[in-house]
C-alpha atoms as a PDB file:
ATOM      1  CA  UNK A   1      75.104  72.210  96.647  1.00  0.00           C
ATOM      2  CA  UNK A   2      77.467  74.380  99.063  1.00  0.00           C
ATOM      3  CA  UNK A   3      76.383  77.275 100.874  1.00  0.00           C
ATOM      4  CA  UNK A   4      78.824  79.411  98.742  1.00  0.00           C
ATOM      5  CA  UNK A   5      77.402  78.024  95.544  1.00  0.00           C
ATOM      6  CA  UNK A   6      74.872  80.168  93.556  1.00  0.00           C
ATOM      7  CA  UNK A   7      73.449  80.466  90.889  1.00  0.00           C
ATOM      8  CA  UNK A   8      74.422  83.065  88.049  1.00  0.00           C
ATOM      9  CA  UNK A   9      72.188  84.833  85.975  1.00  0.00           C
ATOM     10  CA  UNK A  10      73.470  85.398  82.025  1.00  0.00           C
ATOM     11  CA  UNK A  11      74.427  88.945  82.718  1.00  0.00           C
ATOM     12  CA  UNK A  12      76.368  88.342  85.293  1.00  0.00           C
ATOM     13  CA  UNK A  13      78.474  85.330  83.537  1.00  0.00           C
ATOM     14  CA  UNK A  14      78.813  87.367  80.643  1.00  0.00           C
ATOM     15  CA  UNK A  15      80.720  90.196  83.056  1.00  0.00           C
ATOM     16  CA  UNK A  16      82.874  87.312  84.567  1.00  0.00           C
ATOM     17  CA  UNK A  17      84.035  85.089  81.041  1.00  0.00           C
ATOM     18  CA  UNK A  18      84.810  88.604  79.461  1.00  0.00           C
ATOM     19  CA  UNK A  19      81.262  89.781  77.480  1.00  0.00           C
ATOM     20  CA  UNK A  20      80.678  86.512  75.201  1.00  0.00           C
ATOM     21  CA  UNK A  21      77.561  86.972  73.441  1.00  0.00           C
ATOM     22  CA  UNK A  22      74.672  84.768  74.525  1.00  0.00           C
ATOM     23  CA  UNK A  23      74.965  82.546  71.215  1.00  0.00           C
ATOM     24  CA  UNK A  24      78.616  81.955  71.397  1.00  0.00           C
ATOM     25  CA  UNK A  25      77.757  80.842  75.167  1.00  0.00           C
ATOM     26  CA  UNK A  26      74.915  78.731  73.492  1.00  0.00           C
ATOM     27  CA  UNK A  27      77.444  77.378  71.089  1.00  0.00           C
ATOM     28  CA  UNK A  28      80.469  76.214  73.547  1.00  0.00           C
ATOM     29  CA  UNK A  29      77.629  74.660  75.734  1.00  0.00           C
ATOM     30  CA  UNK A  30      76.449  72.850  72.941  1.00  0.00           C
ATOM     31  CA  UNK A  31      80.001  71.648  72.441  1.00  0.00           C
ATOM     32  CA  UNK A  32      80.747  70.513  75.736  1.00  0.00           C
ATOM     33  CA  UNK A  33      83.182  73.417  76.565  1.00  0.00           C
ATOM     34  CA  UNK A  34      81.104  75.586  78.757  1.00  0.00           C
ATOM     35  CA  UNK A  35      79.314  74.778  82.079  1.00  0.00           C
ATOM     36  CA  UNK A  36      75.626  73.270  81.380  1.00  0.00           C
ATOM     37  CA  UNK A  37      72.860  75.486  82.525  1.00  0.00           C
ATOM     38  CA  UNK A  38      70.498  74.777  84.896  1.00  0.00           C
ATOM     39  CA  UNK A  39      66.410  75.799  84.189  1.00  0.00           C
ATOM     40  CA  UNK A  40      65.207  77.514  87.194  1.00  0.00           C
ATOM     41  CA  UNK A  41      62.179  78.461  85.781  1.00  0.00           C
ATOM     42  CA  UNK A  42      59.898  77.695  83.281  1.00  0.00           C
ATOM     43  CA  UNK A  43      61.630  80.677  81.077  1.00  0.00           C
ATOM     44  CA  UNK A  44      64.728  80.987  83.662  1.00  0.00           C
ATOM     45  CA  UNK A  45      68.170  79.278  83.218  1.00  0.00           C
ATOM     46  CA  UNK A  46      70.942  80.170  85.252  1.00  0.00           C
ATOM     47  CA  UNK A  47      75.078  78.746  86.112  1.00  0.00           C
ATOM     48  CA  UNK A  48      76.594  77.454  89.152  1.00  0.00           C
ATOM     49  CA  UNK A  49      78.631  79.886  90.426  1.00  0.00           C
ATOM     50  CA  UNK A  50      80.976  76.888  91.275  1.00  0.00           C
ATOM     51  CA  UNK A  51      81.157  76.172  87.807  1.00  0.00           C
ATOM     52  CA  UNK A  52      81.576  79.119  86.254  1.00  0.00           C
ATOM     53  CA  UNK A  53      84.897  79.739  88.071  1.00  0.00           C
ATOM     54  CA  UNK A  54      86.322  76.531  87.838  1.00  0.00           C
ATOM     55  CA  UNK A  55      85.731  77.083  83.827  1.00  0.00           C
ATOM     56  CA  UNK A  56      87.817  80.325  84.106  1.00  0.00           C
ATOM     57  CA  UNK A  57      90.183  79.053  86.188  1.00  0.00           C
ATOM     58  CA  UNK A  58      90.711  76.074  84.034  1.00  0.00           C
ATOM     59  CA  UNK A  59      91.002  78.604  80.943  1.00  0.00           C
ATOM     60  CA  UNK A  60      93.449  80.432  83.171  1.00  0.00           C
ATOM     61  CA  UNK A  61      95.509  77.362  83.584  1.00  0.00           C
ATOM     62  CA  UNK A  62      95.681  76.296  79.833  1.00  0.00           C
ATOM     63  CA  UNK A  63      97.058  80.551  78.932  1.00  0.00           C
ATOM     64  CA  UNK A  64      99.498  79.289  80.882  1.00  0.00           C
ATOM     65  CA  UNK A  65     101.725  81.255  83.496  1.00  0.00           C
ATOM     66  CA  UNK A  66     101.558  85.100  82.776  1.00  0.00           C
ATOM     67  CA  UNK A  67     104.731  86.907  82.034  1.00  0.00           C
ATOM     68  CA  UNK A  68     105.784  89.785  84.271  1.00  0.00           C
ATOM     69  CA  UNK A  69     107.370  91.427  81.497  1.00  0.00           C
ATOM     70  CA  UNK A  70     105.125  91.608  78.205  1.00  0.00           C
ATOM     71  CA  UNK A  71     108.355  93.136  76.430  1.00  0.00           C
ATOM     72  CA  UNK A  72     107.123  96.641  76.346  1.00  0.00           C
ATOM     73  CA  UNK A  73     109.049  99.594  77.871  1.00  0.00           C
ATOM     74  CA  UNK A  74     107.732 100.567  81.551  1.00  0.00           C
ATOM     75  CA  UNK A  75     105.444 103.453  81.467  1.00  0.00           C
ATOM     76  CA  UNK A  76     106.893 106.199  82.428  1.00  0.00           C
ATOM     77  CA  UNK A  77     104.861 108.979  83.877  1.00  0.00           C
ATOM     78  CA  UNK A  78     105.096 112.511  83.369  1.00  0.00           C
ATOM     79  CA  UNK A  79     107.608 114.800  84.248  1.00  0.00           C
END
């Protein structure tokens, strides 16, 4: 393991993949689409930091590149 690798606690994974409940987590693990936890305790689990990025960044990759221009009018502000 890396010196910038830690390891992530659920609530902090669930404020970087965007609030997924703890069972759909549970369920995409099971699935083989979502990083495998690590037991750091005997009622502790936690995800490699490492691992949890590469997962968004690989989720990133698959949206595909992001349009600068979503087809809505600019906001204008007020006058």
């Amino acid at each position: 393991m890396s010196d910038t690798s830690r390891i992530l606690r659920f609530p902090e994974v669930q404020k970087r993949i965007g609030g997924y409940t703890r069972m759909h987590v549970d369920r995409l693990e099971k699935n083989g689409k979502f990083p495998k936890r690590l037991r750091i305790g005997e009622r502790a689990v936690g995800w490699l930091e490492s691992d949890i990025d590469s997962w968004i960044a690989d989720k990133a990759q698959r949206r595909g590149p992001k349009s600068s221009n979503s087809g809505a009018a600019p906001h204008q502000g007020a006058a």
